[in-house]
C-alpha atoms as a PDB file:
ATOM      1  CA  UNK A   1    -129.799-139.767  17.099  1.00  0.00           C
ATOM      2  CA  UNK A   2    -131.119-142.620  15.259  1.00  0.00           C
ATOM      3  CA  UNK A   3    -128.735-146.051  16.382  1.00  0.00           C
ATOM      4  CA  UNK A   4    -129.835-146.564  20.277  1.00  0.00           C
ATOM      5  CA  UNK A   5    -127.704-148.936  22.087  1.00  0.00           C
ATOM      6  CA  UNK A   6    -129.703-149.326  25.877  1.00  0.00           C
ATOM      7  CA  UNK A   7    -133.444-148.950  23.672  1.00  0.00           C
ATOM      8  CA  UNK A   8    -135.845-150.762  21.240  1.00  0.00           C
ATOM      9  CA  UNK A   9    -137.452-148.155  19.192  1.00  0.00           C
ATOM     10  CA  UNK A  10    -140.536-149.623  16.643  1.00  0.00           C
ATOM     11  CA  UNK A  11    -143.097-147.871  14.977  1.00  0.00           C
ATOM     12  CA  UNK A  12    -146.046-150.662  13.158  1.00  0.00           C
ATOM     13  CA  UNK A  13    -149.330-149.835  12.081  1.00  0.00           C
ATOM     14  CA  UNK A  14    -149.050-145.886  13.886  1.00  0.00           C
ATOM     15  CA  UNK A  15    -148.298-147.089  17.281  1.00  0.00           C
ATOM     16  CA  UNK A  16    -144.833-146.554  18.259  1.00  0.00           C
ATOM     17  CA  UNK A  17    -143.249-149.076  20.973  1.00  0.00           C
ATOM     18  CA  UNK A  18    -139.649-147.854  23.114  1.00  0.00           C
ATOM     19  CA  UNK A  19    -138.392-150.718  24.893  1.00  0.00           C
ATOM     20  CA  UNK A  20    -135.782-150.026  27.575  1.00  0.00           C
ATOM     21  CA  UNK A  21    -133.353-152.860  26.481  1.00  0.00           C
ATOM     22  CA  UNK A  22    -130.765-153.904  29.332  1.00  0.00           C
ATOM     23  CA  UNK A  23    -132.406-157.142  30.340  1.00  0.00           C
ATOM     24  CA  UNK A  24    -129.283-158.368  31.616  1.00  0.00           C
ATOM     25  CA  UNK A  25    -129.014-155.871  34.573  1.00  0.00           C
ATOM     26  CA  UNK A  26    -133.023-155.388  34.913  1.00  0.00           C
ATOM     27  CA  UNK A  27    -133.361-152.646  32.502  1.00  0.00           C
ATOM     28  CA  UNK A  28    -131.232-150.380  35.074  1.00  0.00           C
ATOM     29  CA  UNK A  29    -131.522-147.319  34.668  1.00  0.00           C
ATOM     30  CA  UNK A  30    -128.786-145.017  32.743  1.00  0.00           C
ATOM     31  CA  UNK A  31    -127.897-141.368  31.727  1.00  0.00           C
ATOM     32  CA  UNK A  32    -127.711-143.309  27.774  1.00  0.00           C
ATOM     33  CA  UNK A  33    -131.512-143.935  28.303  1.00  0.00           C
ATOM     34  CA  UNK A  34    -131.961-140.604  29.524  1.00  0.00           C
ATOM     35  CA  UNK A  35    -130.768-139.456  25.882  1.00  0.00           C
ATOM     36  CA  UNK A  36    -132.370-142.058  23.682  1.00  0.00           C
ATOM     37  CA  UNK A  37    -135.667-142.441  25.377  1.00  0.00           C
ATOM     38  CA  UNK A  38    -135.839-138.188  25.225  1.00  0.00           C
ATOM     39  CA  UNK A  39    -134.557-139.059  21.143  1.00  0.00           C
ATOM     40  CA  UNK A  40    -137.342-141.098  20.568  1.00  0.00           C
ATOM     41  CA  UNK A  41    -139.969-138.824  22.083  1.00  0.00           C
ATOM     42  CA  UNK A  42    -138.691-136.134  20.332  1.00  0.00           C
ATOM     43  CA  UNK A  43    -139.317-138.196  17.124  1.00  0.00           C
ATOM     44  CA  UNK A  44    -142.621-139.394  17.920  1.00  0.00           C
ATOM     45  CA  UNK A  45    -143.894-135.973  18.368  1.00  0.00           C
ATOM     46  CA  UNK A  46    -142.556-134.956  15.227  1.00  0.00           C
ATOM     47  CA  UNK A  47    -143.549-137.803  13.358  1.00  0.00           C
ATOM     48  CA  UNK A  48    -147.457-137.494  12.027  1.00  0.00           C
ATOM     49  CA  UNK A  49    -147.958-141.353  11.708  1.00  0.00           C
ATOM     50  CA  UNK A  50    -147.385-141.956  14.626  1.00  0.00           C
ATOM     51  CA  UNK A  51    -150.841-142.105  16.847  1.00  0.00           C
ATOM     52  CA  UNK A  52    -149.804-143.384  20.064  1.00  0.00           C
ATOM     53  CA  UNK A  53    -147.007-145.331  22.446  1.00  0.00           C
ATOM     54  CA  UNK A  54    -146.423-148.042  24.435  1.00  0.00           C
ATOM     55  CA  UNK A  55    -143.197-147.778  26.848  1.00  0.00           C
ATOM     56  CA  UNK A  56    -141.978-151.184  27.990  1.00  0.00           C
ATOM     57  CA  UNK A  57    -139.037-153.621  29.384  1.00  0.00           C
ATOM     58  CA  UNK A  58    -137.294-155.978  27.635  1.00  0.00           C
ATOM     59  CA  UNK A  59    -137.694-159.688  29.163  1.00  0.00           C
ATOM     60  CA  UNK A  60    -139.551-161.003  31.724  1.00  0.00           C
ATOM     61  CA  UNK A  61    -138.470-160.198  35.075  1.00  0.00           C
ATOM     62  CA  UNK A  62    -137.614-156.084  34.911  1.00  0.00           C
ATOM     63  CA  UNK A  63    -140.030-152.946  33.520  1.00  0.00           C
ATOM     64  CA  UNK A  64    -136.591-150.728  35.074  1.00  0.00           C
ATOM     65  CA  UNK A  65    -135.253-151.362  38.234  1.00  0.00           C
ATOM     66  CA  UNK A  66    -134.370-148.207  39.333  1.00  0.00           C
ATOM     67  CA  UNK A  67    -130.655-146.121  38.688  1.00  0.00           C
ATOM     68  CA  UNK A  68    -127.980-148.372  37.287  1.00  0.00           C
ATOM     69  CA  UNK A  69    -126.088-148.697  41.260  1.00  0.00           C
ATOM     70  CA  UNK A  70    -123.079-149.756  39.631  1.00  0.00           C
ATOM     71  CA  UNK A  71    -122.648-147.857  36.144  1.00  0.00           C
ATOM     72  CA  UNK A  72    -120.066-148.958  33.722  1.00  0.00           C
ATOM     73  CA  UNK A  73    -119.060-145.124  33.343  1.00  0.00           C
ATOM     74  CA  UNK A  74    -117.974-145.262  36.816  1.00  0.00           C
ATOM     75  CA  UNK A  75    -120.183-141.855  37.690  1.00  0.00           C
ATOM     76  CA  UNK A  76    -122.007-141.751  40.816  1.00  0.00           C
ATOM     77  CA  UNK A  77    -125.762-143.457  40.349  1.00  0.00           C
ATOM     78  CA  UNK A  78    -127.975-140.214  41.616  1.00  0.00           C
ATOM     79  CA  UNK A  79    -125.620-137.271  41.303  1.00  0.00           C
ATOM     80  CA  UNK A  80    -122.465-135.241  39.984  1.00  0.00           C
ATOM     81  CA  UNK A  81    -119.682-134.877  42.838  1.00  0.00           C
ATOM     82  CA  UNK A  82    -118.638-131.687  40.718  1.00  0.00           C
ATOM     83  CA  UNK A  83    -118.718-128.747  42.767  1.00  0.00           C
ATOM     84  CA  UNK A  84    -121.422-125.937  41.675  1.00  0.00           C
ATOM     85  CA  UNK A  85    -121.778-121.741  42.154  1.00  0.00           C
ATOM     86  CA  UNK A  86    -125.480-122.510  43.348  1.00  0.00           C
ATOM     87  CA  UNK A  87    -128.613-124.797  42.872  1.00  0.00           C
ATOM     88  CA  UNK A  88    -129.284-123.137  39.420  1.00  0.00           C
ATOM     89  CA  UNK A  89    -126.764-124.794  37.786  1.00  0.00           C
ATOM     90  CA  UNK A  90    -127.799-127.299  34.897  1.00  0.00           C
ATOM     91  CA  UNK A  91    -125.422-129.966  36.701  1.00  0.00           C
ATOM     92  CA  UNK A  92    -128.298-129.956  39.441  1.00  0.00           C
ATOM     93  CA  UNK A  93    -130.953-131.228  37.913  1.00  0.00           C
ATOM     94  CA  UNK A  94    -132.594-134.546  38.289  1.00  0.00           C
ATOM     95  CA  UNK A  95    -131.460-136.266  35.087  1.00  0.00           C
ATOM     96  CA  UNK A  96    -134.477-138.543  35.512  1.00  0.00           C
ATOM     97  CA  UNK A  97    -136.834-136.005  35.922  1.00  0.00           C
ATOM     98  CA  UNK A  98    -135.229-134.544  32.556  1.00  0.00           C
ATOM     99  CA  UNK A  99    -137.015-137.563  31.000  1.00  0.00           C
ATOM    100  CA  UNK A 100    -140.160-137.723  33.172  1.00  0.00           C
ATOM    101  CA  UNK A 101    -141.239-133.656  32.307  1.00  0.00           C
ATOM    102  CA  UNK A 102    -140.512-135.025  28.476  1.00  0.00           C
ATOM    103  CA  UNK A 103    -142.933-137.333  28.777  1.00  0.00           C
ATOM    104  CA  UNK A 104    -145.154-135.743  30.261  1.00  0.00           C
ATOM    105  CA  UNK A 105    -145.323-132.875  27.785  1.00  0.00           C
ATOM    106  CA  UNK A 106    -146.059-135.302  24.649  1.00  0.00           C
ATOM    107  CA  UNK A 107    -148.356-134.927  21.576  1.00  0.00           C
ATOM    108  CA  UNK A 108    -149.301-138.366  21.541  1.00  0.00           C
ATOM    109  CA  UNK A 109    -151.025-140.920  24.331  1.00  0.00           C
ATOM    110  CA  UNK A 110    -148.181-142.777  26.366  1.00  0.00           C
ATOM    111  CA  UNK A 111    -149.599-146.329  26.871  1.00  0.00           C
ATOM    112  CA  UNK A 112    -146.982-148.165  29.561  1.00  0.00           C
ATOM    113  CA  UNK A 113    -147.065-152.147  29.824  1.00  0.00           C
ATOM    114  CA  UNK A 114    -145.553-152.499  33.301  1.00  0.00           C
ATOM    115  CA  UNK A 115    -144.017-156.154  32.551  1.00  0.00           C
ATOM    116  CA  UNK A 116    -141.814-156.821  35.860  1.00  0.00           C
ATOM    117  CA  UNK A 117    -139.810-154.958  38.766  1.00  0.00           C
ATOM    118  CA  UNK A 118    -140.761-150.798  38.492  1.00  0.00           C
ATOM    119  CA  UNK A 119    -138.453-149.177  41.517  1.00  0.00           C
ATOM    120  CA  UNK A 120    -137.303-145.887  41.896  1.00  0.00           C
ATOM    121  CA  UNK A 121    -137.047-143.743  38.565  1.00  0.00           C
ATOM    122  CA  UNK A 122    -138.823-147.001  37.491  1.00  0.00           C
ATOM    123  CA  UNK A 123    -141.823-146.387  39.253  1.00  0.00           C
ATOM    124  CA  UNK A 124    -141.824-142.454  38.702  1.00  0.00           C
ATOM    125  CA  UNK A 125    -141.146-143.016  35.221  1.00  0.00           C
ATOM    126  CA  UNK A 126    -144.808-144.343  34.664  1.00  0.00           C
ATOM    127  CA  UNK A 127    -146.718-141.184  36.437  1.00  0.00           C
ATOM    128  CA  UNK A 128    -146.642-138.690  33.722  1.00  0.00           C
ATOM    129  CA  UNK A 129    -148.080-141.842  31.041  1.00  0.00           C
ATOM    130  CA  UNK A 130    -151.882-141.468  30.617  1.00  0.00           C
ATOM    131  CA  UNK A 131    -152.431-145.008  31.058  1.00  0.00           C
ATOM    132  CA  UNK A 132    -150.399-147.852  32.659  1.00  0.00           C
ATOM    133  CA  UNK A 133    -151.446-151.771  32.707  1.00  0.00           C
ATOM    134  CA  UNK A 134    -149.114-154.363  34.518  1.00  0.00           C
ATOM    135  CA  UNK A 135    -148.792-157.727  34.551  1.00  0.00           C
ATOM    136  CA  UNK A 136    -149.433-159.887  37.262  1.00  0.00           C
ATOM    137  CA  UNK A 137    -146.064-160.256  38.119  1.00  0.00           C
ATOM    138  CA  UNK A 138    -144.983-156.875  38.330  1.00  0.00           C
ATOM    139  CA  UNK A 139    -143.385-154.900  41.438  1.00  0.00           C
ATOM    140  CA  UNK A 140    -143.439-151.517  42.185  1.00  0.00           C
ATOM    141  CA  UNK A 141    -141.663-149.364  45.228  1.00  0.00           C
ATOM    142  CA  UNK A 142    -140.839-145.604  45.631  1.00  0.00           C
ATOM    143  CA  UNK A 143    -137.711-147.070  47.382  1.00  0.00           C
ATOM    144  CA  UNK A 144    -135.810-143.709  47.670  1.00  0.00           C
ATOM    145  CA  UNK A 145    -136.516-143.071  51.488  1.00  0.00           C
ATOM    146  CA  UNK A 146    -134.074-146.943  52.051  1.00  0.00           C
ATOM    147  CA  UNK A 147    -131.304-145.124  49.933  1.00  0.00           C
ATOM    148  CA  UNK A 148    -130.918-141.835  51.825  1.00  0.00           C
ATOM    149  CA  UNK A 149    -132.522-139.754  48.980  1.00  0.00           C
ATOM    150  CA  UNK A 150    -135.682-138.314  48.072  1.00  0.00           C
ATOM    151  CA  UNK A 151    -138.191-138.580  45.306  1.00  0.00           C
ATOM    152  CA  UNK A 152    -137.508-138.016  41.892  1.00  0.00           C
ATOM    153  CA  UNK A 153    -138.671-137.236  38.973  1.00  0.00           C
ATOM    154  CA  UNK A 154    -141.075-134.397  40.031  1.00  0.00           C
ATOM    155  CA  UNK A 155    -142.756-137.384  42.095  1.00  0.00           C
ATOM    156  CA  UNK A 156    -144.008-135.182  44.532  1.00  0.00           C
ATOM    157  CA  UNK A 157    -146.345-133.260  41.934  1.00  0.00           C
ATOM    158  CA  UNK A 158    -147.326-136.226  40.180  1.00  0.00           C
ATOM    159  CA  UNK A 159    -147.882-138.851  42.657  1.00  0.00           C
ATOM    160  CA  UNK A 160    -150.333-136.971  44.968  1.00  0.00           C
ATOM    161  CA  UNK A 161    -152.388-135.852  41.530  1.00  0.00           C
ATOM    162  CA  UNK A 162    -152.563-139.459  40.864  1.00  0.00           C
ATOM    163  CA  UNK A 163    -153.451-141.722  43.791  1.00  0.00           C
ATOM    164  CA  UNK A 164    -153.980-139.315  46.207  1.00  0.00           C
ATOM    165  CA  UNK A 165    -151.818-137.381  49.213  1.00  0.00           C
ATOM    166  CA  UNK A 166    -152.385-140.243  52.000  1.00  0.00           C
ATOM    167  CA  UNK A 167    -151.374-143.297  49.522  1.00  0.00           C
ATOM    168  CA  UNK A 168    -148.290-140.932  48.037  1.00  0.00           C
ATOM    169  CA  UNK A 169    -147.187-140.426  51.610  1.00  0.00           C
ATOM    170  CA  UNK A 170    -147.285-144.474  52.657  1.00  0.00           C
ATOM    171  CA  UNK A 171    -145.870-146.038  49.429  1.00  0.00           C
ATOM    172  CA  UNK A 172    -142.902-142.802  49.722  1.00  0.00           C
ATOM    173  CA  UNK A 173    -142.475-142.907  53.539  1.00  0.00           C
ATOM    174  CA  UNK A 174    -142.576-146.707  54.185  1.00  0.00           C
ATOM    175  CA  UNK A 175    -140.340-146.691  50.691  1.00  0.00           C
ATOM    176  CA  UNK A 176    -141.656-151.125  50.537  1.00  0.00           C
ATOM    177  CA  UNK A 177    -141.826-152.555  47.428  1.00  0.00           C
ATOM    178  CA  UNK A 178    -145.455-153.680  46.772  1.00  0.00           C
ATOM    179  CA  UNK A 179    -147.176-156.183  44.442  1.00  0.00           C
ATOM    180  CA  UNK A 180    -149.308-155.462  41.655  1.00  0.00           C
ATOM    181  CA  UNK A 181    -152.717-156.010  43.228  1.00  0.00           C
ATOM    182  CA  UNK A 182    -151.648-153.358  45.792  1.00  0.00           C
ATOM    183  CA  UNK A 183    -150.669-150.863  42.598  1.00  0.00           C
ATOM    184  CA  UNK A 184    -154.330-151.573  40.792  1.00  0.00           C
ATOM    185  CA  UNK A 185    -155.960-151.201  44.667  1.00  0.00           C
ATOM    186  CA  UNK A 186    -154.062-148.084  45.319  1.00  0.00           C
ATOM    187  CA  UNK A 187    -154.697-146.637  41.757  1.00  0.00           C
ATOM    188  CA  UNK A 188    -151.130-146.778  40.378  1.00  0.00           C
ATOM    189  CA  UNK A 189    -152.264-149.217  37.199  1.00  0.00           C
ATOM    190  CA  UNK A 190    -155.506-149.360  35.384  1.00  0.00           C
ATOM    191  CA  UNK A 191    -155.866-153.234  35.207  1.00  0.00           C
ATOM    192  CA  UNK A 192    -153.648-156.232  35.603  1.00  0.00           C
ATOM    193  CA  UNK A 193    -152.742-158.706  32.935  1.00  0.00           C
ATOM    194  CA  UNK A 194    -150.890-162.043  32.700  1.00  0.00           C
ATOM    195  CA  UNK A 195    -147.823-161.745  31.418  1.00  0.00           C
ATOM    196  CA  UNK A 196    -148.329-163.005  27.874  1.00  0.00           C
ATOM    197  CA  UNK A 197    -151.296-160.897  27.630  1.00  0.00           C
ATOM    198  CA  UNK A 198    -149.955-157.480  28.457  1.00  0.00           C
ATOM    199  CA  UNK A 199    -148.306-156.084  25.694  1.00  0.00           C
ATOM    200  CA  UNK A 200    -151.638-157.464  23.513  1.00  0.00           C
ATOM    201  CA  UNK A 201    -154.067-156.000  25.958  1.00  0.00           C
ATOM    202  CA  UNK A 202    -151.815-152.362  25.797  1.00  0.00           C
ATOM    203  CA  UNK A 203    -151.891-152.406  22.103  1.00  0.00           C
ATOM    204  CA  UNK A 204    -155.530-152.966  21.612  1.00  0.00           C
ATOM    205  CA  UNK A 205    -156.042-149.911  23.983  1.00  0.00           C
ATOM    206  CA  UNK A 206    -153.630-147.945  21.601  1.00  0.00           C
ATOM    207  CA  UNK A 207    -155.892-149.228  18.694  1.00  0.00           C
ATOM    208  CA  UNK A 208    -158.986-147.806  20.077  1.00  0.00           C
ATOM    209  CA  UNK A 209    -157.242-144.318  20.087  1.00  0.00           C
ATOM    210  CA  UNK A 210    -155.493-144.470  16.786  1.00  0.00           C
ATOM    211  CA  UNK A 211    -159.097-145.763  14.793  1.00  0.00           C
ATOM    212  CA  UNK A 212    -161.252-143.860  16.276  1.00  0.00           C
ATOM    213  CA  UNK A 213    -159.947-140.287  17.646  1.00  0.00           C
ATOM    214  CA  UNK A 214    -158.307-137.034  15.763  1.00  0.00           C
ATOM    215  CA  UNK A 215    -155.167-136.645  16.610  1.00  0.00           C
ATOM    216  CA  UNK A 216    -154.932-133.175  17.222  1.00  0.00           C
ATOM    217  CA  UNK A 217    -158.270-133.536  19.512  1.00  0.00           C
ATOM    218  CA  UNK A 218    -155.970-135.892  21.122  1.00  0.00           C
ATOM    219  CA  UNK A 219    -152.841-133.521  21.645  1.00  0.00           C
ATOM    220  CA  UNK A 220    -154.516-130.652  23.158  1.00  0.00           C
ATOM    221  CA  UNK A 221    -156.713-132.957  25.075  1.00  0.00           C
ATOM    222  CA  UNK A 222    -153.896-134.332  26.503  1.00  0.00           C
ATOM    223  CA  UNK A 223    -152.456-131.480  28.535  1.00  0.00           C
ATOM    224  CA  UNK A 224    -155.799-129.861  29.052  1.00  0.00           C
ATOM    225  CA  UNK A 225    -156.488-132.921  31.493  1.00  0.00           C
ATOM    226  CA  UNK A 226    -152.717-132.888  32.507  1.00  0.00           C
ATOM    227  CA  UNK A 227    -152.048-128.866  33.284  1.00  0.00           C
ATOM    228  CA  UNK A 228    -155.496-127.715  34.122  1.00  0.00           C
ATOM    229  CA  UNK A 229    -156.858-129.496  37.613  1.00  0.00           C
ATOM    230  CA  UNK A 230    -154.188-127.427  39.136  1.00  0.00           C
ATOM    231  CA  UNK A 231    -155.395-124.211  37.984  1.00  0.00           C
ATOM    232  CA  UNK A 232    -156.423-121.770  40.447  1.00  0.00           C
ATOM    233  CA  UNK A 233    -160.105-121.673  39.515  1.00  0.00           C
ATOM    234  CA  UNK A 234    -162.253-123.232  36.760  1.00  0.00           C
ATOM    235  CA  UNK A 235    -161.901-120.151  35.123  1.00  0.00           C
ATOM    236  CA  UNK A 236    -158.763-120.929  33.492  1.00  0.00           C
ATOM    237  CA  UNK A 237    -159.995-123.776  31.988  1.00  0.00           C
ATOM    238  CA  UNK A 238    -163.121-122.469  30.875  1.00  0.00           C
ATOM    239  CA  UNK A 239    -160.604-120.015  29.167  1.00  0.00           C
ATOM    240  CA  UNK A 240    -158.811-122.319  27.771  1.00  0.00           C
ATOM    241  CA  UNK A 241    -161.865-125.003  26.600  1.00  0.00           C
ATOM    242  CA  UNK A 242    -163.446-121.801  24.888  1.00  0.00           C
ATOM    243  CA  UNK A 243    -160.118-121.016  22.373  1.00  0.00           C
ATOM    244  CA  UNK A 244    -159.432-124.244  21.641  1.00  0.00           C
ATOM    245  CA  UNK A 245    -163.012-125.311  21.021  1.00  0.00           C
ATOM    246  CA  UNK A 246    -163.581-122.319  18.815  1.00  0.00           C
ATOM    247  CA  UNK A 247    -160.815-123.310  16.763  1.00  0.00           C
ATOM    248  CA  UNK A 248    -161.380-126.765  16.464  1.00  0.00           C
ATOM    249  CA  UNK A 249    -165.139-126.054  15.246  1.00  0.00           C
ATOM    250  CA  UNK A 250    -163.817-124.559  12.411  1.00  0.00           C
ATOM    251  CA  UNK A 251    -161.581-127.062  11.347  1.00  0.00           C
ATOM    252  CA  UNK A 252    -161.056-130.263   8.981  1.00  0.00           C
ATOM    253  CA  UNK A 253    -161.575-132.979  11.562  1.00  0.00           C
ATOM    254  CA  UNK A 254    -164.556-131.501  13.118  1.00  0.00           C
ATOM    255  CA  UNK A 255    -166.560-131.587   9.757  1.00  0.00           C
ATOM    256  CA  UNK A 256    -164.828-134.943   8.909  1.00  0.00           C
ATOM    257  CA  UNK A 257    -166.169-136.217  12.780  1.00  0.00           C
ATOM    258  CA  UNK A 258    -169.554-134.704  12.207  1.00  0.00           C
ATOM    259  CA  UNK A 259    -169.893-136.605   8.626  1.00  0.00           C
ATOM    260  CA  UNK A 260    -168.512-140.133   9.320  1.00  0.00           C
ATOM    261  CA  UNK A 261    -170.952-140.126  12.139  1.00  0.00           C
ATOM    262  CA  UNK A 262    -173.536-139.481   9.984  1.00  0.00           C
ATOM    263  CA  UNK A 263    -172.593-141.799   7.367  1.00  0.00           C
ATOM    264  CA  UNK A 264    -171.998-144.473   9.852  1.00  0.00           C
ATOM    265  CA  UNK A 265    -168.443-145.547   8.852  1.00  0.00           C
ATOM    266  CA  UNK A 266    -164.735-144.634  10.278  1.00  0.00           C
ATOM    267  CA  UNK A 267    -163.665-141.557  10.325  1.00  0.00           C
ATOM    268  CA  UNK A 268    -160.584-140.159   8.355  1.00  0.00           C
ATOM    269  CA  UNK A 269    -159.185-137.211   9.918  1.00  0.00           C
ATOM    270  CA  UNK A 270    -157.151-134.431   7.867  1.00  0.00           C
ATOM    271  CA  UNK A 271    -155.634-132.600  10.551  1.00  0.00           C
ATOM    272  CA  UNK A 272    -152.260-133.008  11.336  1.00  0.00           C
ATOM    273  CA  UNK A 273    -149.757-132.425  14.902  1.00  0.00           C
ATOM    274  CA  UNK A 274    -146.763-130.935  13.213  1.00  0.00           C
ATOM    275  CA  UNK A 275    -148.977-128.236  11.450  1.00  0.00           C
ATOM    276  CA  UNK A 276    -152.901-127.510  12.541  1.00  0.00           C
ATOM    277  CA  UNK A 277    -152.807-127.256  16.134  1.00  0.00           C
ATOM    278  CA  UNK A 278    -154.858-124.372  17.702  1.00  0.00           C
ATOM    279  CA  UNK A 279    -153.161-120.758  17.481  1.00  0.00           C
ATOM    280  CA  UNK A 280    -153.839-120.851  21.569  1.00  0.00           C
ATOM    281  CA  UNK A 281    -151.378-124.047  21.890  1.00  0.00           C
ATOM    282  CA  UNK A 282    -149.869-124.060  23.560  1.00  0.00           C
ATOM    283  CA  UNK A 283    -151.126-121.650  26.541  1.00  0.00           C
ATOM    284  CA  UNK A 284    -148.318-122.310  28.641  1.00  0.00           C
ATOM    285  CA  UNK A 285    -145.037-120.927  28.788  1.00  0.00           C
ATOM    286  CA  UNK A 286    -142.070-123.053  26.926  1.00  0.00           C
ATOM    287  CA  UNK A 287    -141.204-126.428  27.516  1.00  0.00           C
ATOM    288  CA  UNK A 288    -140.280-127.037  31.086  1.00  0.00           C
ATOM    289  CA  UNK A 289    -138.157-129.901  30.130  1.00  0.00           C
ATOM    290  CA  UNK A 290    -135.663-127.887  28.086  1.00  0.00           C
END
């Protein structure tokens, strides 16, 4: 899939940039952003020049607004009304949290510029990104309790990892839409920007990875720091530190890292995603988003 219809796809200087483009219905979400936004992550991670990611809204008043209520398919907004054998069936499945477990299992740093409104899917959407700024203007509510659902998007795993079980259970149980000094407070956003600032302030955070970091380091990094604090005992991840640091000792970037420290000047690493990554990566079992 390369021509996106509800999506802005962009890759400049090795930062890629997915824009959910429906500004005229508050970037609503849709089972055609579902597809493309899932697309484009597939192509980042295959794509070696590309470093990093910034997810974003298009215009000024939505990030995503939560499920499209009123779809122009005419499907229902949360669910199929096709009968099913039993809960294993495919038809089941969250489609949201389709997207949310791809995201979460990316190669690459997901940077997301929270520019307006983030409800529903829109606010789960942003838990599996490794960093999230907003702008001053931006909502955010885990409204599903006011629309006789429940969580989505594997919320209840991510959420409680992130800011904690007691402010999970307000923001979910109260289901209020809150403002974004309450998001910073309660540790759903690293730092507030004004709105002309954001998308700046998200790339120059991308630029700090892309200059100065390997991306492979950067890979496995990634879901070391996202899979292992729920390991049973530090054990695990002293089992997994060990393989992946004994392998990366031995490689390209690691004597590349070691001499442009030396030499004082920017490093240039060798290593690349699609073909150097540790034998022991990954540790896990296959992709849970499949």
């Amino acid at each position: 899939m390369t021509d996106y219809t509800q999506i802005l796809y962009d890759v400049t200087d090795q930062i890629a940039t997915i824009t959910i483009n429906r500004p005229e219905k508050m970037n609503a979400f849709t089972g055609t952003i579902i597809r493309e936004m899932t697309d484009a992550f597939d192509r980042i991670d295959a794509d070696d020049e590309v470093r990093a990611v910034v997810v974003t809204g298009a215009g000024e008043r939505a990030f995503c607004a939560g499920a499209d209520l009123t779809p122009d398919d005419g499907k229902k907004p949360f669910a199929s009304d096709e009968p099913v054998e039993d809960y294993s069936d495919p038809r089941v499945r969250d489609g949201g949290g389709l997207l949310i477990l791809r995201i979460y299992q990316c190669l690459k740093p997901v940077i997301g510029a929270i520019n307006g409104v983030a409800v529903g899917v829109g606010a789960t959407m942003l838990l599996p990104m490794d960093m999230r700024l907003a702008s001053e203007t931006a909502r955010f509510g885990f409204v599903f309790a006011r629309r006789g659902i429940a969580p989505d998007g594997a919320a209840s795993w991510f959420l409680p990892n992130l800011v904690g079980r007691a402010q999970a259970l307000e923001w979910c149980l109260t289901g209020r839409v809150f403002d974004a000094e309450e998001a910073l407070k309660g540790g759903l956003v690293r730092s507030l920007h004004k709105p002309e600032e954001l998308l700046p302030a998200a790339y120059a955070l991308a630029r700090e990875i892309v200059d100065n970091t390997a991306p492979v380091s950067i890979a496995v990094t990634r879901q070391m720091l996202w899979q292992l604090p729920t390991a049973d005992h530090p054990m695990e991840a002293h089992k997994v530190d060990s393989r992946i640091i004994y392998n990366r000792a031995k490689s390209a970037d690691a004597k590349e890292g070691i001499a442009s420290f030396l030499e004082k000047r920017s490093p240039n690493y060798p290593d690349k995603v699609s073909s150097d990554l540790p034998d022991s990566f990954p540790w896990w079992k296959e992709p849970v988003y499949k």
